[in-house]
C-alpha atoms as a PDB file:
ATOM      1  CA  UNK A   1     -20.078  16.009  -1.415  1.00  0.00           C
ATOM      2  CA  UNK A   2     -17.598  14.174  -3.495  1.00  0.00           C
ATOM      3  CA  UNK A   3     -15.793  11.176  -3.857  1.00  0.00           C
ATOM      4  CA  UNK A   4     -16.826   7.415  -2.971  1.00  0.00           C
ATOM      5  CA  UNK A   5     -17.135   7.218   0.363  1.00  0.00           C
ATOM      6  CA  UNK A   6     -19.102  10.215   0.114  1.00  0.00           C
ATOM      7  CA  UNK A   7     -21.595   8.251  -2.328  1.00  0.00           C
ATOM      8  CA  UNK A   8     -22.220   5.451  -0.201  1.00  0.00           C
ATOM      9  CA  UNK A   9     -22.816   8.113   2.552  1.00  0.00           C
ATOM     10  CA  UNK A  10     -25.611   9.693  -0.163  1.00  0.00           C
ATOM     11  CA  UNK A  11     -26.641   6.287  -0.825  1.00  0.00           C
ATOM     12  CA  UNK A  12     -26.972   5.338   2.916  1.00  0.00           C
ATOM     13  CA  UNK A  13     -29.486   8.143   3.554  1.00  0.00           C
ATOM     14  CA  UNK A  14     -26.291   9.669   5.896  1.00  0.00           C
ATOM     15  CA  UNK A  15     -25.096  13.461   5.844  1.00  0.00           C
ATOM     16  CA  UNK A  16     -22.160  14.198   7.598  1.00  0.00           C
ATOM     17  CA  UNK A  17     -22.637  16.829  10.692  1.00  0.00           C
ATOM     18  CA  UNK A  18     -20.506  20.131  10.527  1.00  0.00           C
ATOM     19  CA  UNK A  19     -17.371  18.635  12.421  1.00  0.00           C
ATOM     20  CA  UNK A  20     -17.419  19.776  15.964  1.00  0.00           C
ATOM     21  CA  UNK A  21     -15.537  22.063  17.657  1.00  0.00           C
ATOM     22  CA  UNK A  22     -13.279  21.292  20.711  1.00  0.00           C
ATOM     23  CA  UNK A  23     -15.381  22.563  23.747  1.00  0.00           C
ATOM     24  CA  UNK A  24     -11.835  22.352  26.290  1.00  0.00           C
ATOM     25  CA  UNK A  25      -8.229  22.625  25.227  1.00  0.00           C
ATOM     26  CA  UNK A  26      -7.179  20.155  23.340  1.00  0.00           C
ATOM     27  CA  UNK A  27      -7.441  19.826  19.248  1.00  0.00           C
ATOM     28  CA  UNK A  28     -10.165  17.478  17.182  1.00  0.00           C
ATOM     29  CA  UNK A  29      -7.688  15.852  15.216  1.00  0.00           C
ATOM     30  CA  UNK A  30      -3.875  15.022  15.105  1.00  0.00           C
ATOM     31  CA  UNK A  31      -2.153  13.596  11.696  1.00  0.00           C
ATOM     32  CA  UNK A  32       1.135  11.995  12.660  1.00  0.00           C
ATOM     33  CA  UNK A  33       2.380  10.195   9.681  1.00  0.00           C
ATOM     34  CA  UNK A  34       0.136   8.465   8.295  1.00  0.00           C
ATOM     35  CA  UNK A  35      -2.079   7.724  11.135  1.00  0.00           C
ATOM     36  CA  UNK A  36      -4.665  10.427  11.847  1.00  0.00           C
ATOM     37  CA  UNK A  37      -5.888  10.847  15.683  1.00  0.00           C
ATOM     38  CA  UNK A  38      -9.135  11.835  16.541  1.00  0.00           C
ATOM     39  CA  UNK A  39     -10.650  13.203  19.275  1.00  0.00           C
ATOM     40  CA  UNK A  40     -13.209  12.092  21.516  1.00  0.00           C
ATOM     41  CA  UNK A  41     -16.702  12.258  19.477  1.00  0.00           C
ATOM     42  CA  UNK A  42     -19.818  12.783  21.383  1.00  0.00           C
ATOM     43  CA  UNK A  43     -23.407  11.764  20.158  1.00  0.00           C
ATOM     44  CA  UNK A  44     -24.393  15.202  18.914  1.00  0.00           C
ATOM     45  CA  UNK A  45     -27.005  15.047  15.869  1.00  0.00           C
ATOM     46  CA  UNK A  46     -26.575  17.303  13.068  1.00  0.00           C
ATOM     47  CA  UNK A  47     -28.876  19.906  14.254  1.00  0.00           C
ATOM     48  CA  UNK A  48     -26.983  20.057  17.966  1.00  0.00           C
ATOM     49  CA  UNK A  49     -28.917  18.143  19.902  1.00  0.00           C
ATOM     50  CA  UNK A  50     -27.013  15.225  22.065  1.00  0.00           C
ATOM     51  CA  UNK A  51     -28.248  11.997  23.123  1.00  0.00           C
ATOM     52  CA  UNK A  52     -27.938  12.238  26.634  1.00  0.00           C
ATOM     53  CA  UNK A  53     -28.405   9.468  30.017  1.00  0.00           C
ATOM     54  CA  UNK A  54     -26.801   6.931  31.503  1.00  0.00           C
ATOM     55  CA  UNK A  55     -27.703   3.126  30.067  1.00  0.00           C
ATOM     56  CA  UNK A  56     -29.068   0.845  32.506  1.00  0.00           C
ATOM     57  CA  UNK A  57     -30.986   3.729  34.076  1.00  0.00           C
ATOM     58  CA  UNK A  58     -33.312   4.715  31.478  1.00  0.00           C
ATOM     59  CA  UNK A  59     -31.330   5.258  28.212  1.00  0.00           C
ATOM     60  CA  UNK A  60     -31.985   1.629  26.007  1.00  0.00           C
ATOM     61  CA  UNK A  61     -29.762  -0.617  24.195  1.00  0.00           C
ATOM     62  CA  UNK A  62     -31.162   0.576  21.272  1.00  0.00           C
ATOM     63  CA  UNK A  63     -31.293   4.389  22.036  1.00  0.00           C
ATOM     64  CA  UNK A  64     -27.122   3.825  22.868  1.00  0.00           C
ATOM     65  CA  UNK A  65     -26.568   2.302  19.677  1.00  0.00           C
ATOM     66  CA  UNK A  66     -28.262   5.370  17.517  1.00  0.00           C
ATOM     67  CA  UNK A  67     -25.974   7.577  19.694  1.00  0.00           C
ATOM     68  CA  UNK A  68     -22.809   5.656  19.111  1.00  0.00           C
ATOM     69  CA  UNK A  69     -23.730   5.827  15.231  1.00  0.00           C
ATOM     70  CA  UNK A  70     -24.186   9.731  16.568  1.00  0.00           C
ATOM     71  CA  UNK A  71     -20.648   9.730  17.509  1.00  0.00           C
ATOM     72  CA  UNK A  72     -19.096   7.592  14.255  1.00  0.00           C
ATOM     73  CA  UNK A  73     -20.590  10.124  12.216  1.00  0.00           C
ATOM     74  CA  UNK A  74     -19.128  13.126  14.259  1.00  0.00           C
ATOM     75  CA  UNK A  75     -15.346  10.810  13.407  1.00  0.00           C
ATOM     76  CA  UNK A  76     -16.289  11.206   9.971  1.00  0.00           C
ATOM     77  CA  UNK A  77     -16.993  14.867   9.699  1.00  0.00           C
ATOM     78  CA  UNK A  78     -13.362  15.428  11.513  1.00  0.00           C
ATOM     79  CA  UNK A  79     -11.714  12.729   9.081  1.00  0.00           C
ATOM     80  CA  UNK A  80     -13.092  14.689   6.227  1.00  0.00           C
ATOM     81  CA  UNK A  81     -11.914  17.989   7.844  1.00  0.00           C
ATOM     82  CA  UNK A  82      -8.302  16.655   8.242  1.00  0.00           C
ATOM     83  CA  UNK A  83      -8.394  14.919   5.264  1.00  0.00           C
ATOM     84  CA  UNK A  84     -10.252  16.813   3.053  1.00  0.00           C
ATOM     85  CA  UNK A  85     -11.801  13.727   1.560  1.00  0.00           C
ATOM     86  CA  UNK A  86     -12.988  10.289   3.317  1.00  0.00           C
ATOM     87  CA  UNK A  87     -11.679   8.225   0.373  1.00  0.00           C
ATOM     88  CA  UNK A  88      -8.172   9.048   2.118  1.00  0.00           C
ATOM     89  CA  UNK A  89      -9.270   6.587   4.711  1.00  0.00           C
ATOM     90  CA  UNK A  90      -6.667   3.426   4.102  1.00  0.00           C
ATOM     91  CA  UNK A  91      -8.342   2.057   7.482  1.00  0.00           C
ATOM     92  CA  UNK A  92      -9.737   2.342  10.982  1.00  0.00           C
ATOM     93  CA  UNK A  93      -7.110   1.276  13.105  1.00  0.00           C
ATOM     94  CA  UNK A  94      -9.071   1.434  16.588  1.00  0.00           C
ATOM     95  CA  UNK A  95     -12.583   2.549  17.895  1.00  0.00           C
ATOM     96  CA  UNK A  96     -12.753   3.292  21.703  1.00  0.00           C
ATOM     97  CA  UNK A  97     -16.062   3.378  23.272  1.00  0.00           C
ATOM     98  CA  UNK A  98     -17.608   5.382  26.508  1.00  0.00           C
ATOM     99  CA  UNK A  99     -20.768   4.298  27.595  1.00  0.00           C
ATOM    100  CA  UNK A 100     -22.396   6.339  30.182  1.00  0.00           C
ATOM    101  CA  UNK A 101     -24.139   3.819  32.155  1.00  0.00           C
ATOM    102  CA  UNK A 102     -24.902   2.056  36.034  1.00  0.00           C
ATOM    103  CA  UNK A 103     -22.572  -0.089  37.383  1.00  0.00           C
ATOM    104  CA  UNK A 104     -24.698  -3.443  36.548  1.00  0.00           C
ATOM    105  CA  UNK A 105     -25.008  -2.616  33.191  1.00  0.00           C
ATOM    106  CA  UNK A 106     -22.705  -4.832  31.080  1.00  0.00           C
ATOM    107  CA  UNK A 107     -23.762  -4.712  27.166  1.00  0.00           C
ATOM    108  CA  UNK A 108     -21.450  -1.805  26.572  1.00  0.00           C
ATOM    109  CA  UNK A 109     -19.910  -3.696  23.363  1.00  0.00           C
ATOM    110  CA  UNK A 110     -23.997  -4.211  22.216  1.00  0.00           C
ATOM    111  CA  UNK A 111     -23.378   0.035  22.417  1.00  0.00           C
ATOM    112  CA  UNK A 112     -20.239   0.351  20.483  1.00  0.00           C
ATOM    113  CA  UNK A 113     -21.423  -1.906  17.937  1.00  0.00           C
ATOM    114  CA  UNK A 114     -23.715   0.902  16.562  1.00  0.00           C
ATOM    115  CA  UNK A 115     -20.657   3.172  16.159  1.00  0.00           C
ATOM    116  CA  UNK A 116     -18.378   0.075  14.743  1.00  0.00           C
ATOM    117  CA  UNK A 117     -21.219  -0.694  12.212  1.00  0.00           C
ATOM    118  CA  UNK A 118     -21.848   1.876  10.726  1.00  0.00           C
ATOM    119  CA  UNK A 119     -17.677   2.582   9.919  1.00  0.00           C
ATOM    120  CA  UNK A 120     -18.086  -0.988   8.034  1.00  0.00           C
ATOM    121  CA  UNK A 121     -21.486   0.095   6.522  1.00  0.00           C
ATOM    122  CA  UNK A 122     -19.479   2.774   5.135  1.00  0.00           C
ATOM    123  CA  UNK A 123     -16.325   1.805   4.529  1.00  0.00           C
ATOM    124  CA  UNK A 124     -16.707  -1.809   4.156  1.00  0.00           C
ATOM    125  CA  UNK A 125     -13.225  -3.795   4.754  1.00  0.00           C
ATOM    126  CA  UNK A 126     -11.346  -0.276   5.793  1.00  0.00           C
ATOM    127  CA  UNK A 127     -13.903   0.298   8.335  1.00  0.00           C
ATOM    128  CA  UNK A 128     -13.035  -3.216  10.209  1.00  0.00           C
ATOM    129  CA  UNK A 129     -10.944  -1.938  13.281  1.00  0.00           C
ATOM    130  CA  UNK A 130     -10.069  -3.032  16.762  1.00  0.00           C
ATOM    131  CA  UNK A 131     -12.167  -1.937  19.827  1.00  0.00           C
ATOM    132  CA  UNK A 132     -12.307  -0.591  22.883  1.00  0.00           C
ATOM    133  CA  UNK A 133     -16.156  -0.799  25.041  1.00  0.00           C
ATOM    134  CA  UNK A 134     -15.764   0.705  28.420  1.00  0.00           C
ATOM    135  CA  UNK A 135     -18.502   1.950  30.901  1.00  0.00           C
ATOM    136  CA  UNK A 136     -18.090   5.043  32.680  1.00  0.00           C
ATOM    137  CA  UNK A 137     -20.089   7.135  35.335  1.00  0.00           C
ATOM    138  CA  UNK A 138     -20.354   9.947  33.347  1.00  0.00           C
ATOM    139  CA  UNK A 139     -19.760  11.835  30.226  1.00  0.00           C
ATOM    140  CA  UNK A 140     -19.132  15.400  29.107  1.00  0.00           C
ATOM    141  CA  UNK A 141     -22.282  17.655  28.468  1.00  0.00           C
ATOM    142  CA  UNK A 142     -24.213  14.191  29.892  1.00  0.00           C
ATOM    143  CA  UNK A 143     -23.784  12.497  26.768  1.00  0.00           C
ATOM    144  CA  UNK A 144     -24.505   9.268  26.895  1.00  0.00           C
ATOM    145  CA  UNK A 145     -21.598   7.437  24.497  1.00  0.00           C
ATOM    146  CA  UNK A 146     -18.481   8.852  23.047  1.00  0.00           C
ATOM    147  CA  UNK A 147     -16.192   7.593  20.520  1.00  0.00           C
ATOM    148  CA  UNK A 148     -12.485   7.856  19.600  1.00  0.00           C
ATOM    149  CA  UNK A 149     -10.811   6.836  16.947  1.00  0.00           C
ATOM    150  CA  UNK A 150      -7.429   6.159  15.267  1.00  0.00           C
ATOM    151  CA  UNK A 151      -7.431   5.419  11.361  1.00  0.00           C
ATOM    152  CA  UNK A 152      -4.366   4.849   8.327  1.00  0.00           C
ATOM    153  CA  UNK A 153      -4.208   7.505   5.827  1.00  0.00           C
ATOM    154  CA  UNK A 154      -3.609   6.544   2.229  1.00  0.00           C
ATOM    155  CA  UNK A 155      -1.526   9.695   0.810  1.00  0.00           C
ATOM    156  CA  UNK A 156      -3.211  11.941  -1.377  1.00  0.00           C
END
């Protein structure tokens, strides 16, 4: 690892995952201009497992926030593969959050916020972003949050 952002990661106790692979037909990552487009994230660990159920049935507040930090990390590893560096990161622009859950359960921002911490415990003020929380019936692979995001890109 290199760079600053990269540090903080070190310093953080974090290690980005090997980014994922698209599992349908579409691509991980689009860089138009200088805003870089990334795929849905879902809240795969680094050694493949995926945090899986439905909140409100099961799956905690606390369990969805560890996956949502699950998926911010998966953002990171496809920044850094578009990018080739996360200090290229001029700022997240958006986060928008799936929450697997029932149809009384309403703390899907409570969710997200593990995902939209962790971008400002890592990037500090570039990591402040608008949001998206939304609760769906189901996820792919039964994950149980996924996270997209749209972020500025300083040039190199």
């Amino acid at each position: 690892m290199s760079g600053e952002i990269e540090a903080r990661l070190l310093k953080l106790g974090l290690a980005l995952p090997p980014a994922p692979n698209p599992v349908a037909n579409y691509v991980p990552y689009v860089l138009a201009g200088d805003l870089l487009f990334i795929s849905g994230q879902l809240a795969k660990a680094s050694d493949g497992t995926l945090a899986t159920g439905c909140l409100g049935a099961g799956v905690t507040v606390e369990a969805g926030q560890a996956a949502a930090r699950l998926c911010a990390l998966n953002i990171l590893a496809q920044a850094k593969a578009a990018l080739g560096s996360l200090d290229r990161i001029g700022q997240v622009v958006k986060l928008t959050g799936f929450v697997s859950s029932t149809p009384e359960f309403a703390d899907h921002p409570k969710v997200v916020n593990g995902a939209s911490d962790l971008m400002v415990e890592i990037l500090g003020e570039k990591g402040r972003h608008t949001r998206a929380a939304v609760g769906v019936a189901s996820l792919p692979a039964g994950s149980a949050v996924e996270v997209d995001a749209v972020m500025r890109v300083d040039r190199a």
